[in-house]
C-alpha atoms as a PDB file:
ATOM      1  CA  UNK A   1      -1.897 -52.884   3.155  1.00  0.00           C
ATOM      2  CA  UNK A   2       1.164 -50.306   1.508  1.00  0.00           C
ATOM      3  CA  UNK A   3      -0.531 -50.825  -1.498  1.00  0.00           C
ATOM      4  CA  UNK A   4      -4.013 -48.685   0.239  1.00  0.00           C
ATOM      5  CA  UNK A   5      -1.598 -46.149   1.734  1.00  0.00           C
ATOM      6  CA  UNK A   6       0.029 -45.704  -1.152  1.00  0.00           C
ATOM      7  CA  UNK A   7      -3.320 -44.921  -2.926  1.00  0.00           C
ATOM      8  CA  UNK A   8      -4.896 -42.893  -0.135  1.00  0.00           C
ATOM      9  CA  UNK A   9      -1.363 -40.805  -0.529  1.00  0.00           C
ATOM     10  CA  UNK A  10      -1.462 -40.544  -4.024  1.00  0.00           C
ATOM     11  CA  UNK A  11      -5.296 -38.768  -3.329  1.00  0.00           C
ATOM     12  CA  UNK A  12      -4.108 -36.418  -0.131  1.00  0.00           C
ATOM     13  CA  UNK A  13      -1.091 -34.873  -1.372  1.00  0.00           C
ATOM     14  CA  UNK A  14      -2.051 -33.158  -4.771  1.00  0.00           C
ATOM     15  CA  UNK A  15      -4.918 -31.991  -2.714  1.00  0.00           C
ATOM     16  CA  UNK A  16      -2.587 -30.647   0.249  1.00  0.00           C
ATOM     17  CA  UNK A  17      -0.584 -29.225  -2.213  1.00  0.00           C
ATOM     18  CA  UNK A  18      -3.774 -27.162  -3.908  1.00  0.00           C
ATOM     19  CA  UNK A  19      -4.431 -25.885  -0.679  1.00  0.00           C
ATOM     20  CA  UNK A  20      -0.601 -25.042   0.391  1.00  0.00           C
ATOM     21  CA  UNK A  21      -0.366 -23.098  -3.308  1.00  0.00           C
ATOM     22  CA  UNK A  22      -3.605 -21.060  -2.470  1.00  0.00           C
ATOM     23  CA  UNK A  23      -2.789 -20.152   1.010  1.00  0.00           C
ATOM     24  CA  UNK A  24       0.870 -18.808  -0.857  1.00  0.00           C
ATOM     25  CA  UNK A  25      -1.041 -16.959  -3.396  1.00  0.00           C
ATOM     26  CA  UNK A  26      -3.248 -15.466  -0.666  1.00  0.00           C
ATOM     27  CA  UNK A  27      -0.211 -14.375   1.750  1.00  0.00           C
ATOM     28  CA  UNK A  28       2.291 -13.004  -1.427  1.00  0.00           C
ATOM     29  CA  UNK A  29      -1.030 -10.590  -3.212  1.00  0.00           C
ATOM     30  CA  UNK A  30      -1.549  -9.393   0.994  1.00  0.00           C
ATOM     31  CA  UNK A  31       2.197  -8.915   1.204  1.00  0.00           C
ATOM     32  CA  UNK A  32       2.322  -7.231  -2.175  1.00  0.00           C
ATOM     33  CA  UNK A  33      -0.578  -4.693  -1.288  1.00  0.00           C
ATOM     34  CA  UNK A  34       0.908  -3.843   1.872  1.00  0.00           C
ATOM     35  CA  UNK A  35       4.381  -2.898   0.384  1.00  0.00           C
ATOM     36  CA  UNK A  36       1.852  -0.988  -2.197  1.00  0.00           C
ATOM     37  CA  UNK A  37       0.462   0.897   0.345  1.00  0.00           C
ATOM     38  CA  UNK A  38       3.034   2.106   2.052  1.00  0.00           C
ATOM     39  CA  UNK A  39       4.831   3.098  -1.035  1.00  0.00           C
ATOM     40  CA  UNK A  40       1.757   5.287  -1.691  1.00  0.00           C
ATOM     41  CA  UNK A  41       1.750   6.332   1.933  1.00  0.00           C
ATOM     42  CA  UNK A  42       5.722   7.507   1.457  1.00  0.00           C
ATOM     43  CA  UNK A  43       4.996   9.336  -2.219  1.00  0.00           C
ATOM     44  CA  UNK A  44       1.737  11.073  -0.735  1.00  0.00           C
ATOM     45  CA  UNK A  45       3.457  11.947   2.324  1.00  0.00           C
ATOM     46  CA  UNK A  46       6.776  13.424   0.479  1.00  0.00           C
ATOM     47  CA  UNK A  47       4.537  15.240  -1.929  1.00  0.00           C
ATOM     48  CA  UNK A  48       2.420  16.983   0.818  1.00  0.00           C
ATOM     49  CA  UNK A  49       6.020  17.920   2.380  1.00  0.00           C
ATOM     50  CA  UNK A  50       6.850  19.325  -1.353  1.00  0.00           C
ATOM     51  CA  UNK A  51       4.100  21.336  -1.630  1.00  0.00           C
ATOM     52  CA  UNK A  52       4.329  23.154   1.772  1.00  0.00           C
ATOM     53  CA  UNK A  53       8.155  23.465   0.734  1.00  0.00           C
ATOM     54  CA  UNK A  54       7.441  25.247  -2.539  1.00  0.00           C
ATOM     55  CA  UNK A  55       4.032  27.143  -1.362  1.00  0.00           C
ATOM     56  CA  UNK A  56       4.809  28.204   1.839  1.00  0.00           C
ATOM     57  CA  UNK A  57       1.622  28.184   4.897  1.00  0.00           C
ATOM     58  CA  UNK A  58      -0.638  29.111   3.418  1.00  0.00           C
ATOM     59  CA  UNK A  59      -2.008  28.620  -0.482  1.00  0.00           C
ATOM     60  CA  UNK A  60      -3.766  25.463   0.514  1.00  0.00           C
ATOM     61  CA  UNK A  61      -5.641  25.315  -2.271  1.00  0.00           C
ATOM     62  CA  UNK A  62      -2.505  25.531  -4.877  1.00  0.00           C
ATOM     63  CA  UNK A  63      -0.648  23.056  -2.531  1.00  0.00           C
ATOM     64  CA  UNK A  64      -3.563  20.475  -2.533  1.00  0.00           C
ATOM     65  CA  UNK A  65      -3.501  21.080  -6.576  1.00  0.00           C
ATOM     66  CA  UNK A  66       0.161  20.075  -6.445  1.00  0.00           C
ATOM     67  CA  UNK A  67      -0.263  17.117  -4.687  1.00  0.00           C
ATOM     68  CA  UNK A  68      -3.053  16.416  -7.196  1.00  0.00           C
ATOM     69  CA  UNK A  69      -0.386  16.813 -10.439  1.00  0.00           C
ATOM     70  CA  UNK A  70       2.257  14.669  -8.433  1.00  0.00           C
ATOM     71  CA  UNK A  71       0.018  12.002  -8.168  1.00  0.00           C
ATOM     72  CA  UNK A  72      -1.877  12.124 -11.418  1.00  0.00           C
ATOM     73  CA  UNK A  73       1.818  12.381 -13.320  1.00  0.00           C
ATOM     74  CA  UNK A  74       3.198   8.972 -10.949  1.00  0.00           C
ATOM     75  CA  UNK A  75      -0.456   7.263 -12.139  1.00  0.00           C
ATOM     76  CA  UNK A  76      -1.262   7.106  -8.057  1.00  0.00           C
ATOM     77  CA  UNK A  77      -5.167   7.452  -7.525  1.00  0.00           C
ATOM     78  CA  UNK A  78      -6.263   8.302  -3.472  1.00  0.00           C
ATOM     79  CA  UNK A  79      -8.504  10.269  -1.988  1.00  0.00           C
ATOM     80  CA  UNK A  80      -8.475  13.648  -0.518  1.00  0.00           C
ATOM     81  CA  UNK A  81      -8.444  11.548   2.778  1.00  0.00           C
ATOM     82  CA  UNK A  82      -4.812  10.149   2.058  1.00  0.00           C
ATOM     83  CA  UNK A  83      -3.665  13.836   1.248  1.00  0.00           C
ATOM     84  CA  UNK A  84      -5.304  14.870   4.346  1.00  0.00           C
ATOM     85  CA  UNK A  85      -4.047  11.980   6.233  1.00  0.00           C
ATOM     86  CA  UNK A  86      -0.553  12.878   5.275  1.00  0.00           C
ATOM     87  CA  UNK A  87      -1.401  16.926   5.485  1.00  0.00           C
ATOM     88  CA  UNK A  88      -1.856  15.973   9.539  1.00  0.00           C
ATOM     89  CA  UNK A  89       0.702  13.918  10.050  1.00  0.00           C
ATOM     90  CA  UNK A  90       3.163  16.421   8.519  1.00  0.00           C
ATOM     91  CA  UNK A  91       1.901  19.110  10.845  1.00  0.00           C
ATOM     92  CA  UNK A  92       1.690  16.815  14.017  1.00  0.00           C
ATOM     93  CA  UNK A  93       5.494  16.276  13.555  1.00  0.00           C
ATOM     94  CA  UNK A  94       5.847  19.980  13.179  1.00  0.00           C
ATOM     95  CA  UNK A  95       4.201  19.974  16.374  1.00  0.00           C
ATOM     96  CA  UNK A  96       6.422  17.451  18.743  1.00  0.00           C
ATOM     97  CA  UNK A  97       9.274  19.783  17.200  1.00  0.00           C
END
């Protein structure tokens, strides 16, 4: 009777412990985009503050252009929706001020 449990156990853990390293792999790759994100989030964000900084209110299109430069020279690809995104929330906070 150990002998069959010992068998059946031999079977269920290497097969517990395939799914317990895929379920790891899954949760570090989510946790690594996420910090990924939000260290794009933070560059885009303290770009778009640059750019107002060095161009003043208005010259949007020269601002947007820096932003553009920043991003290209860190090797950071987004879309004018994260720039806009971050354009927003920079003038929201301007705002509550």
């Amino acid at each position: 009777m150990l002998e069959s449990a010992w068998e059946i156990l031999q079977i269920i853990l290497p097969m517990l412990a395939v799914i317990l390293i895929g379920f790891l792999f899954k949760l570090i790759n989510t946790w690594t985009k996420l910090i990924d994100d939000q260290r794009t989030q933070a560059i885009v964000q303290m770009l778009v503050q640059a750019a107002e900084q060095e161009y003043g209110p208005m010259n949007d299109k020269e601002k947007y252009q820096y932003v553009l430069d920043g991003l290209n020279y860190l090797g950071i690809k987004v879309g004018a929706a994260a720039i806009e995104a971050a354009v927003f929330t920079m003038n929201r906070k301007e705002e509550i001020k």
